[in-house]
PDB file of N, CA and C in Angstrom:
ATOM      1  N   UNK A   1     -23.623  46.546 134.093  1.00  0.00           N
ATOM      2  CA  UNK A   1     -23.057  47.863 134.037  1.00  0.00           C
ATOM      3  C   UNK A   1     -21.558  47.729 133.796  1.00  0.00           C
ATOM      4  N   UNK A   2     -20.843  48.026 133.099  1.00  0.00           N
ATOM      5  CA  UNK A   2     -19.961  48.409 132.315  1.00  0.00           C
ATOM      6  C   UNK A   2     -18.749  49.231 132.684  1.00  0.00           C
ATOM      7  N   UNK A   3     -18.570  49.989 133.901  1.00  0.00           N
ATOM      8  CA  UNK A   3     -17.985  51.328 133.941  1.00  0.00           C
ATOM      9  C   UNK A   3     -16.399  51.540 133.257  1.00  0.00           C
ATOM     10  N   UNK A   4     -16.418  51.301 132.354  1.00  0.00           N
ATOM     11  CA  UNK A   4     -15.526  51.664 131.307  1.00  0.00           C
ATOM     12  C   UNK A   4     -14.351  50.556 131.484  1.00  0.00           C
ATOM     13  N   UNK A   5     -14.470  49.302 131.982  1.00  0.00           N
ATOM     14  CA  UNK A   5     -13.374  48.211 132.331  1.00  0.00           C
ATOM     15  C   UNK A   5     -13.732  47.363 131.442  1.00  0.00           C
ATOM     16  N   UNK A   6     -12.324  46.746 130.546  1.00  0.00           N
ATOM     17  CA  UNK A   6     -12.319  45.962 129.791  1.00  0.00           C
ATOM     18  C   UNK A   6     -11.282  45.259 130.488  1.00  0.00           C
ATOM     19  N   UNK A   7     -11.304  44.567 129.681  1.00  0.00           N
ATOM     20  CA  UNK A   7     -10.538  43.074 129.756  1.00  0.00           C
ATOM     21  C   UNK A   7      -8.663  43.334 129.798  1.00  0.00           C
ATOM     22  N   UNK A   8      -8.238  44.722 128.583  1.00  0.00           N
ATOM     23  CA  UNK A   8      -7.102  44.741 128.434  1.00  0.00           C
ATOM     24  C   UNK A   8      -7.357  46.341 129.113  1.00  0.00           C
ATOM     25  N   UNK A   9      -7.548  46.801 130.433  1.00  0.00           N
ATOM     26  CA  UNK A   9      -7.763  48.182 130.873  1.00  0.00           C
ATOM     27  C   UNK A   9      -6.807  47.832 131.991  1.00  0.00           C
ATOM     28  N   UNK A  10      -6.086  48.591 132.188  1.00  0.00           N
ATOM     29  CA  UNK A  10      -5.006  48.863 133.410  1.00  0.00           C
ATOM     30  C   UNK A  10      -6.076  48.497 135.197  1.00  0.00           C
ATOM     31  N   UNK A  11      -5.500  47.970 135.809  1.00  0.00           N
ATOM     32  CA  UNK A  11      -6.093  47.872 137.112  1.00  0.00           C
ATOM     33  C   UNK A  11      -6.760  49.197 137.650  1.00  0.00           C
ATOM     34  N   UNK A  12      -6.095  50.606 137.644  1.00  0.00           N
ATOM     35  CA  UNK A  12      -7.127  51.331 138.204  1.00  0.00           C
ATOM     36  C   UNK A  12      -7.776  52.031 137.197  1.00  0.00           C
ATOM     37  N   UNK A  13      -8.101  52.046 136.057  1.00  0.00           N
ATOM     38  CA  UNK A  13      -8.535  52.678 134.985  1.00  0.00           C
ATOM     39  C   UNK A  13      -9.900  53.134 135.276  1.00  0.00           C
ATOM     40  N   UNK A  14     -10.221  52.999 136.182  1.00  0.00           N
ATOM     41  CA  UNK A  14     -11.943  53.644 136.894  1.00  0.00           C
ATOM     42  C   UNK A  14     -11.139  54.622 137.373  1.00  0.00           C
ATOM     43  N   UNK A  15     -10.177  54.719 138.372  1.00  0.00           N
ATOM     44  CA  UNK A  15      -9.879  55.167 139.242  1.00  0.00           C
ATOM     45  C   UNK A  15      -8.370  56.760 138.825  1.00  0.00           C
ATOM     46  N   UNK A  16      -8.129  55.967 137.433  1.00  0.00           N
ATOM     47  CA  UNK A  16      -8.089  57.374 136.979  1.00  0.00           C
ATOM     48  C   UNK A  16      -8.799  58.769 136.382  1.00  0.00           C
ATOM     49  N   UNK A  17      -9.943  57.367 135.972  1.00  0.00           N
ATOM     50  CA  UNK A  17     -10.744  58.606 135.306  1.00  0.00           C
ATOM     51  C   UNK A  17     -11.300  59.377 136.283  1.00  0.00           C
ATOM     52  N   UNK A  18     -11.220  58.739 137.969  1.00  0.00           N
ATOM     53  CA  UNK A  18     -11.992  59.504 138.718  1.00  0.00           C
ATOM     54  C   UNK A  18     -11.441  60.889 139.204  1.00  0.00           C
ATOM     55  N   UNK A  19     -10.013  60.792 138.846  1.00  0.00           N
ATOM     56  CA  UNK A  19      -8.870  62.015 139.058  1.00  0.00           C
ATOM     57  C   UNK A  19      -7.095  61.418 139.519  1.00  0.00           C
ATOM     58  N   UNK A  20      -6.300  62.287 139.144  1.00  0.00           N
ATOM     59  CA  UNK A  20      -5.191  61.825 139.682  1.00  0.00           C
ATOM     60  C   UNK A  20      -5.076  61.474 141.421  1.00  0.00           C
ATOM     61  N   UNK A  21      -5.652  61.973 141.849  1.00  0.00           N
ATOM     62  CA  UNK A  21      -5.415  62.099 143.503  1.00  0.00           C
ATOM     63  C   UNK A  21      -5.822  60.498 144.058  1.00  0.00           C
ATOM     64  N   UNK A  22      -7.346  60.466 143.355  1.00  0.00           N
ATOM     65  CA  UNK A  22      -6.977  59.587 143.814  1.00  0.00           C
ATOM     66  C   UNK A  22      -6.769  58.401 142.882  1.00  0.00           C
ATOM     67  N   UNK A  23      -6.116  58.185 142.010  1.00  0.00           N
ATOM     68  CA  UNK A  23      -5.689  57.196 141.749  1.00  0.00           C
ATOM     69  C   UNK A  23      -3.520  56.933 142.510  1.00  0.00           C
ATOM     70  N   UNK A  24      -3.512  57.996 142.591  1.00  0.00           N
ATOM     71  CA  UNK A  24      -2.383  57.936 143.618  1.00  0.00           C
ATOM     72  C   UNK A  24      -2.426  57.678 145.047  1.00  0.00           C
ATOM     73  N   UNK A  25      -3.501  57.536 145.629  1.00  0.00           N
ATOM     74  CA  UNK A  25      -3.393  57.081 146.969  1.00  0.00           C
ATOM     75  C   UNK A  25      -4.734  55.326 146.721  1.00  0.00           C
ATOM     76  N   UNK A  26      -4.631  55.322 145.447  1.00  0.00           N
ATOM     77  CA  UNK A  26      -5.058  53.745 145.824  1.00  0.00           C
ATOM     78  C   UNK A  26      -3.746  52.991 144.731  1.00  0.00           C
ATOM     79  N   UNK A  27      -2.943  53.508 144.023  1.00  0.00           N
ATOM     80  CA  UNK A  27      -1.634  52.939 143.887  1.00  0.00           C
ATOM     81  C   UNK A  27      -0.915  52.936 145.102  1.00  0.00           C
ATOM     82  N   UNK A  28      -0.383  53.823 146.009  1.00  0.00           N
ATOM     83  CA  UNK A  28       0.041  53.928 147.314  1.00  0.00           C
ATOM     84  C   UNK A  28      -0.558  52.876 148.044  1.00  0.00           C
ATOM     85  N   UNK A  29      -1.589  52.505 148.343  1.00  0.00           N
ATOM     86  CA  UNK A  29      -2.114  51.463 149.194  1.00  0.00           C
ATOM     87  C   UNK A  29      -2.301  50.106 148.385  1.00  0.00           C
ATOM     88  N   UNK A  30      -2.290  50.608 147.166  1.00  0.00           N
ATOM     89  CA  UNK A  30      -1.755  48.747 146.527  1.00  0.00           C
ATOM     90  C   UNK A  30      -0.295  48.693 146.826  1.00  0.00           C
ATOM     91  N   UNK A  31       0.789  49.338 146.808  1.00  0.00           N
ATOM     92  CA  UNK A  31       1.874  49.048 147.178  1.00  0.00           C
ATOM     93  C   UNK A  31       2.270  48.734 148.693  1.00  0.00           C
ATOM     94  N   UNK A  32       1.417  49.691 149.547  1.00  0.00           N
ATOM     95  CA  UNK A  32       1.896  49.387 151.022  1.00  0.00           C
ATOM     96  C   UNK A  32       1.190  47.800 151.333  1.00  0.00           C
ATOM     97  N   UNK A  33      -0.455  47.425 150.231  1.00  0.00           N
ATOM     98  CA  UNK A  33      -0.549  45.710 150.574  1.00  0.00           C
ATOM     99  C   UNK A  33       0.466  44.826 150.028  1.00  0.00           C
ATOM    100  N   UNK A  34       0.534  45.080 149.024  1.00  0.00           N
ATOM    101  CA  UNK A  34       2.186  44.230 148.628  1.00  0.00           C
ATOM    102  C   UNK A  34       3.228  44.085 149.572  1.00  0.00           C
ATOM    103  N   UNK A  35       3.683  45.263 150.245  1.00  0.00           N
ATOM    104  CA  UNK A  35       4.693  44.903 151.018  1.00  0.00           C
ATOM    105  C   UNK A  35       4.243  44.245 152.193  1.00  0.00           C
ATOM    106  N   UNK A  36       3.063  44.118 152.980  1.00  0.00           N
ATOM    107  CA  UNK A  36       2.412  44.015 153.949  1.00  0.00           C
ATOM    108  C   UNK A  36       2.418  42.165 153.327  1.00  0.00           C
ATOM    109  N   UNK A  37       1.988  41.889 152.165  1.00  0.00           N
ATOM    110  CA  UNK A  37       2.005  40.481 152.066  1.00  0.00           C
ATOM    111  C   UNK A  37       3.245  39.924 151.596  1.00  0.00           C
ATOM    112  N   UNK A  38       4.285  40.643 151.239  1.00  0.00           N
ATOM    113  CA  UNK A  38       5.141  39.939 150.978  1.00  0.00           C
ATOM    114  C   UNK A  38       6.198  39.528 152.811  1.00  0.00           C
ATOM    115  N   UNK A  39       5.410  40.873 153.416  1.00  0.00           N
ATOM    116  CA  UNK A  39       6.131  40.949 154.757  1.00  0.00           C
ATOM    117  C   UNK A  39       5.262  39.184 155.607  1.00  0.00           C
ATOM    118  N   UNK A  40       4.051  39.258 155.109  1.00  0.00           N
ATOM    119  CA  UNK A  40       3.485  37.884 155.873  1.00  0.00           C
ATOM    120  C   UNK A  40       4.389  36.736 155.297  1.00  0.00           C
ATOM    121  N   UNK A  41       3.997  36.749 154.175  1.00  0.00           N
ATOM    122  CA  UNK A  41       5.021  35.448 153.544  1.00  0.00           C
ATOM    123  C   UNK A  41       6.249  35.270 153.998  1.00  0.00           C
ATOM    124  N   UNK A  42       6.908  36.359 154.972  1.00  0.00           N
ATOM    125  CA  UNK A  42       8.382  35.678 155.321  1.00  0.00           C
ATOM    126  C   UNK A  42       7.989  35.546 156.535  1.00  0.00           C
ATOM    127  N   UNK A  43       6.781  36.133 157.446  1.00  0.00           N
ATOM    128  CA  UNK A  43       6.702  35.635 158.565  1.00  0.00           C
ATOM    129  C   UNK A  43       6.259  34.001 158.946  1.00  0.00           C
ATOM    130  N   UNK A  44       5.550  33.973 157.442  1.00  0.00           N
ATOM    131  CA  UNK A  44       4.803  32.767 157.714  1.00  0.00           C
ATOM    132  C   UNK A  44       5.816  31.346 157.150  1.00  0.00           C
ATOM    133  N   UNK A  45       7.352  32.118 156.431  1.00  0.00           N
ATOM    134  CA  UNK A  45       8.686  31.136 156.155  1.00  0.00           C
ATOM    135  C   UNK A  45       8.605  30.648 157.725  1.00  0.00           C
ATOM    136  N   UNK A  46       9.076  32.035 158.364  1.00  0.00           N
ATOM    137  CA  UNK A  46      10.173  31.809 159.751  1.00  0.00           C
ATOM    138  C   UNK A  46       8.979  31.060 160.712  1.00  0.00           C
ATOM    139  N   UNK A  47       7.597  31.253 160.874  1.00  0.00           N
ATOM    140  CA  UNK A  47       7.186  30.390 161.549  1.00  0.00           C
ATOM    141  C   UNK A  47       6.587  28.918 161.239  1.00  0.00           C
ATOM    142  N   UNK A  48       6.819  28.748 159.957  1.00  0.00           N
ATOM    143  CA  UNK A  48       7.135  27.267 159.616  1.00  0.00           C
ATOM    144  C   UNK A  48       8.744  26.300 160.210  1.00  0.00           C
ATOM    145  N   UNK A  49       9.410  27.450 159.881  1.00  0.00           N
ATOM    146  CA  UNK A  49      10.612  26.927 159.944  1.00  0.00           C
ATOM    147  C   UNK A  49      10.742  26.090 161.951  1.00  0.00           C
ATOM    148  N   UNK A  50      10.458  27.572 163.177  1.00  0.00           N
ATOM    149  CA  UNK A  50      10.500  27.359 164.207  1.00  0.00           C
ATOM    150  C   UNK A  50       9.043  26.372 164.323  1.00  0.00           C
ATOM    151  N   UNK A  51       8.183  25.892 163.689  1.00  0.00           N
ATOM    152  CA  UNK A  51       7.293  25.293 164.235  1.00  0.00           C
ATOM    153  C   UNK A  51       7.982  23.552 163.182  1.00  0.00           C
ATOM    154  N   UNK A  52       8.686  23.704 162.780  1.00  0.00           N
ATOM    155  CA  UNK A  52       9.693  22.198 162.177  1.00  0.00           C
ATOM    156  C   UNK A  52      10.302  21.882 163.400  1.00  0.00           C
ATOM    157  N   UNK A  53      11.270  23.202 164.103  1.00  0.00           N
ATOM    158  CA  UNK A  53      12.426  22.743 164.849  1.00  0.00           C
ATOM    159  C   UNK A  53      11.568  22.462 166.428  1.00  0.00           C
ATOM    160  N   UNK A  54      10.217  23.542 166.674  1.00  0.00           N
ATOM    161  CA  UNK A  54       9.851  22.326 168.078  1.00  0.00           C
ATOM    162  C   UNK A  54       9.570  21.046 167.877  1.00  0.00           C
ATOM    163  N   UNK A  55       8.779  20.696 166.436  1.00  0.00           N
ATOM    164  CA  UNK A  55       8.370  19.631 166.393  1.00  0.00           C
ATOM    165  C   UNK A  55       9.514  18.128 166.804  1.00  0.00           C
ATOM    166  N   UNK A  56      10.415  18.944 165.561  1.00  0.00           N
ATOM    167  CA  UNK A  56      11.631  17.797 166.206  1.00  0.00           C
ATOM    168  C   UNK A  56      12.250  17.492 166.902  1.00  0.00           C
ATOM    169  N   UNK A  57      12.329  18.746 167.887  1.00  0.00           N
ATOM    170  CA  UNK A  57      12.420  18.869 169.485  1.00  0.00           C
ATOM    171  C   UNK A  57      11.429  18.056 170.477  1.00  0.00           C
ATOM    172  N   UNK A  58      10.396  17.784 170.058  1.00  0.00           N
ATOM    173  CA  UNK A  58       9.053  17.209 170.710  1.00  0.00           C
ATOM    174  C   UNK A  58       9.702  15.620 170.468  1.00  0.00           C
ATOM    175  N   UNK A  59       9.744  15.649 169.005  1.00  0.00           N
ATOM    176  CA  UNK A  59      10.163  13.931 168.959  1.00  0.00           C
ATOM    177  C   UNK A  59      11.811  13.442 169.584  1.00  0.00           C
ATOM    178  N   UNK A  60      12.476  14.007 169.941  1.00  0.00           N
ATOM    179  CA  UNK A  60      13.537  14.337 170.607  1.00  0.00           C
ATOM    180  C   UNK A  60      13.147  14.084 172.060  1.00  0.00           C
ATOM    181  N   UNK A  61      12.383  14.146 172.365  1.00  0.00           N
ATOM    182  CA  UNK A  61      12.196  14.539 173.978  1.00  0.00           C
ATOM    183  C   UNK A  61      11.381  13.438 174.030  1.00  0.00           C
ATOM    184  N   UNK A  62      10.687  12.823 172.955  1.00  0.00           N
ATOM    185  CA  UNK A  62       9.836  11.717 173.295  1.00  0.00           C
ATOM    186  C   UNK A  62      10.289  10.310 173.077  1.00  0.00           C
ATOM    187  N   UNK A  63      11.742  10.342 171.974  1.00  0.00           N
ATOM    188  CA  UNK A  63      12.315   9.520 171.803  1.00  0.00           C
ATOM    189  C   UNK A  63      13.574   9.382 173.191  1.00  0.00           C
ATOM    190  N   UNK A  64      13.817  10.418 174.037  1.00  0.00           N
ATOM    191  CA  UNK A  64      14.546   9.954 175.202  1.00  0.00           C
ATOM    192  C   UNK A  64      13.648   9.595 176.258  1.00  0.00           C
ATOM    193  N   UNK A  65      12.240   9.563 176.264  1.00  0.00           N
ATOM    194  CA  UNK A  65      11.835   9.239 176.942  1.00  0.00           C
ATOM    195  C   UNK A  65      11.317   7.563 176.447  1.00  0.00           C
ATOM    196  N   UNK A  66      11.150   7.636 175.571  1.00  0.00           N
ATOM    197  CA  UNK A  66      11.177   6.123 175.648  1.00  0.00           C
ATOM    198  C   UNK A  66      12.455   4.774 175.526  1.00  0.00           C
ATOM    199  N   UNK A  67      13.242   5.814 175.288  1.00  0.00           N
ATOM    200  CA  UNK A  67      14.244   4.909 175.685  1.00  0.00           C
ATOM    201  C   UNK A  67      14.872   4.770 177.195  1.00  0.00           C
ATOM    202  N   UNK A  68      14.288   6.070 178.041  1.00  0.00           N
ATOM    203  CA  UNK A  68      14.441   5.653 179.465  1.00  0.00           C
ATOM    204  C   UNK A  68      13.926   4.750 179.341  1.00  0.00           C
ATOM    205  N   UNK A  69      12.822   4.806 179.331  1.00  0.00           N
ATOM    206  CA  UNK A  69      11.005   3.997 179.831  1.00  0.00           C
ATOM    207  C   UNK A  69      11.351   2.633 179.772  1.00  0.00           C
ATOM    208  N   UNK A  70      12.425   2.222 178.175  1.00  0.00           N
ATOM    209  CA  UNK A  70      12.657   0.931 178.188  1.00  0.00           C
ATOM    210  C   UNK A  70      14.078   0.251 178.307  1.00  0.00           C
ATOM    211  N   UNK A  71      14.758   1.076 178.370  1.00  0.00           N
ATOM    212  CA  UNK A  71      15.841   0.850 178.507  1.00  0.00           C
ATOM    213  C   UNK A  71      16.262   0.022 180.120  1.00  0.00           C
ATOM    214  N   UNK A  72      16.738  -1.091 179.607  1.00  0.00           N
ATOM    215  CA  UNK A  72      16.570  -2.264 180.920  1.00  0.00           C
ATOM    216  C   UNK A  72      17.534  -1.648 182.358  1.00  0.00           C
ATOM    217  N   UNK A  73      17.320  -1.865 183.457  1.00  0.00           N
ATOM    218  CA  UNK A  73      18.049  -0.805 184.490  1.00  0.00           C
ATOM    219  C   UNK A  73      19.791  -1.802 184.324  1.00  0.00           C
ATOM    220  N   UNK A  74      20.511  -1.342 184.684  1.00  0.00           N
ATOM    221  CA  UNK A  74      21.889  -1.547 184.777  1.00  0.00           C
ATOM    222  C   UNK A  74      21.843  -3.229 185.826  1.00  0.00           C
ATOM    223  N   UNK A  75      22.321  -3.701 185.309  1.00  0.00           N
ATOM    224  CA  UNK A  75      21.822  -5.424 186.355  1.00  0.00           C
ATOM    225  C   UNK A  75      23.076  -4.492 187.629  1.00  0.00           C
ATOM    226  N   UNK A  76      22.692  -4.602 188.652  1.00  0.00           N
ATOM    227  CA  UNK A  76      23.183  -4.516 190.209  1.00  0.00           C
ATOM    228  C   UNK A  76      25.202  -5.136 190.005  1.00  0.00           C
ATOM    229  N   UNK A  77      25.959  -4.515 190.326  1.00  0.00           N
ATOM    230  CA  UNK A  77      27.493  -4.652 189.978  1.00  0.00           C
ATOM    231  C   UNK A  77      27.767  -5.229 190.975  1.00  0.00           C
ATOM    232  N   UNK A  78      28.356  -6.900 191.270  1.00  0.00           N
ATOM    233  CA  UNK A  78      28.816  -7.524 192.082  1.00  0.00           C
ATOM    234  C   UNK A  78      30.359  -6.712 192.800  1.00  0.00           C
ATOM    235  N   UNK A  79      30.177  -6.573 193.914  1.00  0.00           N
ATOM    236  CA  UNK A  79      31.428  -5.820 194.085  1.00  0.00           C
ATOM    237  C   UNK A  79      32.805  -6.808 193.683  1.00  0.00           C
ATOM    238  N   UNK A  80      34.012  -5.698 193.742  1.00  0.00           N
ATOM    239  CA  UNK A  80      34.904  -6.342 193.470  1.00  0.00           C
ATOM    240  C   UNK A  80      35.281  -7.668 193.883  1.00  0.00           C
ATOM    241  N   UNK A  81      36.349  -8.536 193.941  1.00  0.00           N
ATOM    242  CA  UNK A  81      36.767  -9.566 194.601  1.00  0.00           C
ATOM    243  C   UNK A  81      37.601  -9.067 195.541  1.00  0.00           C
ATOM    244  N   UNK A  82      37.191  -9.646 196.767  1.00  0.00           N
ATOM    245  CA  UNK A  82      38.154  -9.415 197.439  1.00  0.00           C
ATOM    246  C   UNK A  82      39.550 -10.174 198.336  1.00  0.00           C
ATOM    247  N   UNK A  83      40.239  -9.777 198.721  1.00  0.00           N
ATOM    248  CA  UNK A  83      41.446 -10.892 198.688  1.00  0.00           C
ATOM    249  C   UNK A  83      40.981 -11.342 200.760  1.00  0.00           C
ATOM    250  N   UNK A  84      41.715 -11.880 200.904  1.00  0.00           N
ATOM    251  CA  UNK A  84      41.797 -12.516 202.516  1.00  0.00           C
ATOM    252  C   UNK A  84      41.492 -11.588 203.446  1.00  0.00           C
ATOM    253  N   UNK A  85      42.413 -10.173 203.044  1.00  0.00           N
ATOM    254  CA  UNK A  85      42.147  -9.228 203.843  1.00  0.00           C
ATOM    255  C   UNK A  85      41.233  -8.216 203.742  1.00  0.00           C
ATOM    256  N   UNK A  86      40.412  -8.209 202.868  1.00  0.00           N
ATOM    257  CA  UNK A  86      39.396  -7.730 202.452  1.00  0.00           C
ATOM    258  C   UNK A  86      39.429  -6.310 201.663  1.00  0.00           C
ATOM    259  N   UNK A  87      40.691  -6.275 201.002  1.00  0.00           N
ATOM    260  CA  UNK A  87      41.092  -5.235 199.448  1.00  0.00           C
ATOM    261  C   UNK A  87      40.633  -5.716 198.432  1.00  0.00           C
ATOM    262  N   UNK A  88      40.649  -4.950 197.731  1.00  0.00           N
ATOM    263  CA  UNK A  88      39.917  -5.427 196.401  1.00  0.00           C
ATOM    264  C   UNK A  88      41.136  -6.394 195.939  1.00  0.00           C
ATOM    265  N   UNK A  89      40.622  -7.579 195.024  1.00  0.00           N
ATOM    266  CA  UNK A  89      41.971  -7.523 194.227  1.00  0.00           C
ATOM    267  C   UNK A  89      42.422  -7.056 192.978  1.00  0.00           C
ATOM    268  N   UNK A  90      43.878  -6.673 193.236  1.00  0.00           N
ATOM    269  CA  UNK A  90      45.092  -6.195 191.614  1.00  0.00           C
ATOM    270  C   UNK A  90      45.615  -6.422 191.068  1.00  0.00           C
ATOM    271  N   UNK A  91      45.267  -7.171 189.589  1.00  0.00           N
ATOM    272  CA  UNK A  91      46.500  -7.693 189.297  1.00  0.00           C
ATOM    273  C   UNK A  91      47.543  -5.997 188.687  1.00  0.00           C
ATOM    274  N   UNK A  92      48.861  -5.775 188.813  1.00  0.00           N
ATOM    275  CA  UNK A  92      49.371  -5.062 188.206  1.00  0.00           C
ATOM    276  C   UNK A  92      50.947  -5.717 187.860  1.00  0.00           C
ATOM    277  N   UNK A  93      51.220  -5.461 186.912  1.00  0.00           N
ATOM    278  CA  UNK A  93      52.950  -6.038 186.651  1.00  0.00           C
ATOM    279  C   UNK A  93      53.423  -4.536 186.925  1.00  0.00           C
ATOM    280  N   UNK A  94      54.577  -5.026 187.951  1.00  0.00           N
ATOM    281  CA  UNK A  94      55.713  -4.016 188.694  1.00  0.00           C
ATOM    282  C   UNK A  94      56.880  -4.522 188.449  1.00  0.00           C
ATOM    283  N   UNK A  95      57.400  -3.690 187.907  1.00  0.00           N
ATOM    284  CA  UNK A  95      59.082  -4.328 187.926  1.00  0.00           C
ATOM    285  C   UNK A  95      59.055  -5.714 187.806  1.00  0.00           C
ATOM    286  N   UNK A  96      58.156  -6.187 186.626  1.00  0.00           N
ATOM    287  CA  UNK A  96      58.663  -7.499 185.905  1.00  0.00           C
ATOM    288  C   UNK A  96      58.262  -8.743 187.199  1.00  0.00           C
ATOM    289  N   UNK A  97      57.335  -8.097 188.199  1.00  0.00           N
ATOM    290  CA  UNK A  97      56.590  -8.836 189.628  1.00  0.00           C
ATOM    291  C   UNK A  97      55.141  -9.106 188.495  1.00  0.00           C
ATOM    292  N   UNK A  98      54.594  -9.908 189.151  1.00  0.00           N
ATOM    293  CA  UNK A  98      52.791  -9.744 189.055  1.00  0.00           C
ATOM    294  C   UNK A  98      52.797  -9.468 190.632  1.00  0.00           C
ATOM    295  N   UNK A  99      52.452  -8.766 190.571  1.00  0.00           N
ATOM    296  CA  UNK A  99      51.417  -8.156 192.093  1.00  0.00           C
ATOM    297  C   UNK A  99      49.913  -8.751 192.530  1.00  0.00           C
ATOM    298  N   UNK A 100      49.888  -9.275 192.714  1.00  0.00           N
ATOM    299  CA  UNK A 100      48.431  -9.802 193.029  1.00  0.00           C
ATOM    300  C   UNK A 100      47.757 -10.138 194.503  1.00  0.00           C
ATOM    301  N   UNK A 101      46.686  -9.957 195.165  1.00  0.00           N
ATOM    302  CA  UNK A 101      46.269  -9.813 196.233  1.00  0.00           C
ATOM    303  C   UNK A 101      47.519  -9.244 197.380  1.00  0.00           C
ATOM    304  N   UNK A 102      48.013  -7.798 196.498  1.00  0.00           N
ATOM    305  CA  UNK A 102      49.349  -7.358 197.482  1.00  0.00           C
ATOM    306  C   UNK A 102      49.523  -5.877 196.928  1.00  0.00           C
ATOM    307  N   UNK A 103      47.701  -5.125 197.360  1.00  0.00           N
ATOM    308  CA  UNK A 103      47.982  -3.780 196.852  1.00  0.00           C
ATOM    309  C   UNK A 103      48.735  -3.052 197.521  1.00  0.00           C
ATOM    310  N   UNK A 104      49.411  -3.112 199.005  1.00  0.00           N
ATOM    311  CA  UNK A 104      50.259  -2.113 199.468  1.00  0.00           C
ATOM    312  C   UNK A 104      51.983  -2.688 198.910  1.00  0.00           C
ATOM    313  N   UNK A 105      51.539  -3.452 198.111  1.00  0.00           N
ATOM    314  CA  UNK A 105      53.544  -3.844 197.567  1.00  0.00           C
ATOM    315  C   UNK A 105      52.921  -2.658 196.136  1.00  0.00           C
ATOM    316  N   UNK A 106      51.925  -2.547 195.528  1.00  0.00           N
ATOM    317  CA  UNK A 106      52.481  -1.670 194.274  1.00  0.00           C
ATOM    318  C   UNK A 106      52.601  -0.293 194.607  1.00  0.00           C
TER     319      UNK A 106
END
């Protein structure tokens, strides 16, 4: 069956012959799907985009965790040296002095 559609016939060409009315409210609703898909296509930009930035957030969070995981602990810090009297020792040059195991002279 045939209903008057050819090959080079305008998209609603049934739908005019069926009357103006309605070929104006199925142009109207081909336009409101157009905008409706052009409106998905940017939703479906922006949730590509935020589903990039958790991802790299994920590898972010998994790459500090394995560098805790392996990261060797700090070797234990021998305390300072300490002098006779049990101050740390300083060396500091004072007035052309070396100061050394004599932190209440600097």
């Amino acid at each position: 069956m045939n209903f008057g559609y050819h090959s080079s016939a305008q998209p609603f060409s049934l739908a005019s012959s069926l009357g103006p009315e309605l070929n104006d409210l199925l142009n109207s609703q081909a336009d409101q799907i157009q905008q409706l898909q052009q409106h998905l296509e940017a939703r479906d930009q922006e949730f590509e985009i935020l589903l990039s930035q958790v991802n790299d957030l994920h590898v972010q969070n998994q790459n500090q965790k394995v560098t805790k995981e392996t990261k060797p602990s700090p070797p234990n810090k021998s305390p300072m040296p300490q002098n006779n009297i049990g101050r740390p020792l300083t060396t500091k040059i004072k007035k052309g002095l070396l100061h050394r195991d004599f932190p209440s002279a600097i």
